[in-house]
N, C-alpha and C. Protein backbone atom coordinates (compact mmCIF):
# COMPACT_ATOMS: atom_id res chain seq x y z
N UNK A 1 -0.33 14.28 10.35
CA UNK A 1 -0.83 12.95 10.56
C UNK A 1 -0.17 12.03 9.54
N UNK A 2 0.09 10.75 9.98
CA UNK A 2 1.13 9.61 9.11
C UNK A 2 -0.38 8.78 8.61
N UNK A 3 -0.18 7.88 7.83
CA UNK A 3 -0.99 7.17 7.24
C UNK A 3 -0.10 6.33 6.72
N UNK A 4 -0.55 4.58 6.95
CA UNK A 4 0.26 3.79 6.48
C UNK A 4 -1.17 3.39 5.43
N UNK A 5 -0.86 3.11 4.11
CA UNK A 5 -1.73 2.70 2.79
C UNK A 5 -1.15 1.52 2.12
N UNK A 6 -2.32 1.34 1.88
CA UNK A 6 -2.05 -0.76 0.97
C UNK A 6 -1.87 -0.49 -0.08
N UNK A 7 -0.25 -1.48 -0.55
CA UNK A 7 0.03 -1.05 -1.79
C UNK A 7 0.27 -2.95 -2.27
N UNK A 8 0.42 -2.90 -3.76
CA UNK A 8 0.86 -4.26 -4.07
C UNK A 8 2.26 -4.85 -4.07
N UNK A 9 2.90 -5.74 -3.38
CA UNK A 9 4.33 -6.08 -3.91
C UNK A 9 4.89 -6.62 -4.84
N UNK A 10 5.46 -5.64 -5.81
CA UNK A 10 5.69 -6.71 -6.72
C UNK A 10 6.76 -7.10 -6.77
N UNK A 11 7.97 -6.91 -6.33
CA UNK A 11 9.45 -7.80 -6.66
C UNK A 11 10.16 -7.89 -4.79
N UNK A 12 10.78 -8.76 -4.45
CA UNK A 12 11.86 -8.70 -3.54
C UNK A 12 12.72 -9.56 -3.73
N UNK A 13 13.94 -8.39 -3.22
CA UNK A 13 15.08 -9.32 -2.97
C UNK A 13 16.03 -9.26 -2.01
N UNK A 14 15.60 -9.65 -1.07
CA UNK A 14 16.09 -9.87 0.57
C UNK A 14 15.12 -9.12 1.07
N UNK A 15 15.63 -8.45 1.79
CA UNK A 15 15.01 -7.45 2.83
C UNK A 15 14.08 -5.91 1.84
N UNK A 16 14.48 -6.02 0.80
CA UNK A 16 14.13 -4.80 0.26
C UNK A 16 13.36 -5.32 -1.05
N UNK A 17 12.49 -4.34 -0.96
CA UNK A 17 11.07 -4.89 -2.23
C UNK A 17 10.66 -3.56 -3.20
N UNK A 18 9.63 -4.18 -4.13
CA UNK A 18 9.13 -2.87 -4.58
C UNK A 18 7.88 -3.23 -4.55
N UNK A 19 7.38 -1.75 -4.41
CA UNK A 19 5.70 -2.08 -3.86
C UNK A 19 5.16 -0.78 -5.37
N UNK A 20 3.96 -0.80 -5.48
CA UNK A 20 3.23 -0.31 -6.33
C UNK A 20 1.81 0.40 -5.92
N UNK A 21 2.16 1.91 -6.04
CA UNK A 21 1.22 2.77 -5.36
C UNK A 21 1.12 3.80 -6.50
N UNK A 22 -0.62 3.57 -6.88
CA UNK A 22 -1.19 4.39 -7.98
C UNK A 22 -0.20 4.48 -9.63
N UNK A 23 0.30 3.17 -9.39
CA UNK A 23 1.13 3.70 -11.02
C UNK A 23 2.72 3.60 -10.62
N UNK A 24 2.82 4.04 -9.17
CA UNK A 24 4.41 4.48 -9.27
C UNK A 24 5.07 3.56 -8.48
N UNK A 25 6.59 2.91 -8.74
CA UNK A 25 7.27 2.05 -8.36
C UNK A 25 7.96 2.41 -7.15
N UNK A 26 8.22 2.28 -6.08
CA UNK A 26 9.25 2.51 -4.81
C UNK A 26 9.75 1.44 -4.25
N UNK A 27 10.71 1.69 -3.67
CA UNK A 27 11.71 0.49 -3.08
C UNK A 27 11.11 0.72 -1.27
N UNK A 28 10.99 -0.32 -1.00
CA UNK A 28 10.14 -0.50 0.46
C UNK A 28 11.49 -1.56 1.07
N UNK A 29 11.28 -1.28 2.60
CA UNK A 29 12.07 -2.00 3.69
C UNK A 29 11.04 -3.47 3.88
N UNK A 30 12.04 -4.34 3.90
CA UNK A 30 10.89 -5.62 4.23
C UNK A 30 11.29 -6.10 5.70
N UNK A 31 11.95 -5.74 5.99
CA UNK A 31 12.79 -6.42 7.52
C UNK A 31 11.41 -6.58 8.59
N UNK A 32 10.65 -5.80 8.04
CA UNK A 32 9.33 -6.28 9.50
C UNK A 32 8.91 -7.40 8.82
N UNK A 33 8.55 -7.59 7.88
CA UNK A 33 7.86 -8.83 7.16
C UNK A 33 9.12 -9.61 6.08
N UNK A 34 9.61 -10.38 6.82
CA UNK A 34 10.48 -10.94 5.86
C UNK A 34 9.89 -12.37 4.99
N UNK A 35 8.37 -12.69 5.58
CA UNK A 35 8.42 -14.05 5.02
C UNK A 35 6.71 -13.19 3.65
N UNK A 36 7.36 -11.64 3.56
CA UNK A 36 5.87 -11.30 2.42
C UNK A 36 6.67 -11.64 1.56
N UNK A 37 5.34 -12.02 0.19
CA UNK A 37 5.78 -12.16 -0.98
C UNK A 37 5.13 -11.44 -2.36
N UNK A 38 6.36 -11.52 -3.12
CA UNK A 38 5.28 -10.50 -4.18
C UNK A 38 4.09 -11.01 -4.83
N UNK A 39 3.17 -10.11 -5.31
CA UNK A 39 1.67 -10.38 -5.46
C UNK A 39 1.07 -10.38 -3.96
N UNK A 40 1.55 -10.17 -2.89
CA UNK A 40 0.64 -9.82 -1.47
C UNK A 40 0.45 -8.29 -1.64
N UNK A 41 -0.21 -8.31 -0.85
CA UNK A 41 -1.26 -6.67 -0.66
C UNK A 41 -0.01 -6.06 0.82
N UNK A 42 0.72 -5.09 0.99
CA UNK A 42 1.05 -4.78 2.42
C UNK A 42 0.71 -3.07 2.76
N UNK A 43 0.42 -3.12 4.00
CA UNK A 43 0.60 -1.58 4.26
C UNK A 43 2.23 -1.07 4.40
N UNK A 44 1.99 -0.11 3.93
CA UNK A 44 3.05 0.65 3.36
C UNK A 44 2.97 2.44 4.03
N UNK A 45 4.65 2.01 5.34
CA UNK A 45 4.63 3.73 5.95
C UNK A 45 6.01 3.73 6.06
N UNK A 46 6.31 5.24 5.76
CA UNK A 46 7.88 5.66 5.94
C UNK A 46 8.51 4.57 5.39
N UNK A 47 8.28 4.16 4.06
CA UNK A 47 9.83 3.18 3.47
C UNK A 47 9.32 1.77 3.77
N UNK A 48 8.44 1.62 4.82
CA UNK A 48 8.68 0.09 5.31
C UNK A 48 6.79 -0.73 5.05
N UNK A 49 7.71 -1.85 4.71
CA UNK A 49 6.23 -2.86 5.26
C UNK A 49 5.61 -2.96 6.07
N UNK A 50 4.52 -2.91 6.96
CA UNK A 50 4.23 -2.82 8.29
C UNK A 50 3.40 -4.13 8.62
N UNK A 51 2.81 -4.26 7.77
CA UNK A 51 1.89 -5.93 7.98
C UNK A 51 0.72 -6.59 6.38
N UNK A 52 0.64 -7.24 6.30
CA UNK A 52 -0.03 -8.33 5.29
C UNK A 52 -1.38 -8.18 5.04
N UNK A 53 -1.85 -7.51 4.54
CA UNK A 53 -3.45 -7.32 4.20
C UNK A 53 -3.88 -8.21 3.46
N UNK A 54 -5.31 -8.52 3.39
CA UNK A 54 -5.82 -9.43 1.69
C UNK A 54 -6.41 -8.26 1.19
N UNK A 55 -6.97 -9.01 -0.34
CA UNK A 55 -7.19 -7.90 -1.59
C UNK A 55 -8.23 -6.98 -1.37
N UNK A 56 -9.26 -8.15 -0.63
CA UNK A 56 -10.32 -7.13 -0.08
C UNK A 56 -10.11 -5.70 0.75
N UNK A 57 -9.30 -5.94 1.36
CA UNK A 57 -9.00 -4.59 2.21
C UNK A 57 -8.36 -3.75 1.41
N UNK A 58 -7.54 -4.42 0.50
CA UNK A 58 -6.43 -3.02 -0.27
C UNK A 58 -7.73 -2.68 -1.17
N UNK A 59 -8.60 -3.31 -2.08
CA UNK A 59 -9.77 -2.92 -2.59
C UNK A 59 -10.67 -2.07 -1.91
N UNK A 60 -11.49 -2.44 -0.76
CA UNK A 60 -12.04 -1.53 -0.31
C UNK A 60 -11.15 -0.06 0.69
N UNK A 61 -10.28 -0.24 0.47
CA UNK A 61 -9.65 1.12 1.28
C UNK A 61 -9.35 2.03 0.04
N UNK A 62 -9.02 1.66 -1.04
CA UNK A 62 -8.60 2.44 -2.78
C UNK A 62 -10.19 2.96 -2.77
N UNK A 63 -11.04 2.05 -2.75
CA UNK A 63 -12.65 2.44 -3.10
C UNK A 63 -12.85 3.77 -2.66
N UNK A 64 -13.10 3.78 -1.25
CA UNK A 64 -13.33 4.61 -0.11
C UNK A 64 -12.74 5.70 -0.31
N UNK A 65 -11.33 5.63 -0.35
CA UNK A 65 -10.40 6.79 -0.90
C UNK A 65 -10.66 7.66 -1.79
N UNK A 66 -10.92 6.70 -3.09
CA UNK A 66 -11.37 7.52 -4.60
C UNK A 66 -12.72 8.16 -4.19
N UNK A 67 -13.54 7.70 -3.66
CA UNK A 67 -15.22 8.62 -2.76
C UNK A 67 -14.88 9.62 -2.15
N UNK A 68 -13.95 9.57 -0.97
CA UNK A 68 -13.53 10.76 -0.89
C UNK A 68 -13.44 12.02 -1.59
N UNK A 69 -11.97 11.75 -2.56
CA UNK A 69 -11.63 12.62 -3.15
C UNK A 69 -12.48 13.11 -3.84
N UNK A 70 -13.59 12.60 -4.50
CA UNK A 70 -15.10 12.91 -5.36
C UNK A 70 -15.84 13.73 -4.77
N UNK A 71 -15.92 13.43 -2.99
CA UNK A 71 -16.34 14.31 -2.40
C UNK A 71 -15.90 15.57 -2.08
N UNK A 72 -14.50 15.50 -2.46
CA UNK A 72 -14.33 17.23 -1.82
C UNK A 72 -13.81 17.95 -3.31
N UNK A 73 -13.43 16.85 -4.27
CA UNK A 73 -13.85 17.52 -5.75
C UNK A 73 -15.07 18.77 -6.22
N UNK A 74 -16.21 17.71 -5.55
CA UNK A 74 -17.27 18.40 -5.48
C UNK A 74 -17.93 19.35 -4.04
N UNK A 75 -17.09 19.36 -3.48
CA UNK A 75 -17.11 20.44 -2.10
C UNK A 75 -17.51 20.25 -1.21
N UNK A 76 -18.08 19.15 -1.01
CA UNK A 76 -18.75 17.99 -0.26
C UNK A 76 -17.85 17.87 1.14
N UNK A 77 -16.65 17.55 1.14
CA UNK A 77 -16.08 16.90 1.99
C UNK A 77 -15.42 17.92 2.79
């Protein structure tokens, strides 16, 4: 199963950006979203931008996530 996840953008230049997921820096495709900018929230699959989230969503989807993992930490899940 693929999962596209909200990450932050922080630099572009042209078509190609870097986005910021848990700490770590990667170079992302911007060609679907050419008019994002850094400091936007985007989902992020296979290399590429896929569409424009706000903070709330990249916030509550990190939330949800970290519950998860708590849950099957503890055997729960």
């Amino acid at each position: 199963m693929c999962l596209a996840v909200p990450v932050k953008l922080v630099s572009k230049d042209g078509a190609r950006g870097e986005i910021e997921l848990s700490g770590v820096r990667r170079r992302a495709d911007l060609r679907l979203l050419p008019d994002a900018a850094p400091g936007q929230y985007v989902l992020f699959h296979a290399g590429f931008a896929i569409q424009v989230v706000d903070e709330t969503y990249y916030r509550e989807y990190w939330q949800l996530r970290n519950q998860f993992e708590e849950l099957k930490r503890a055997g729960q899940a």
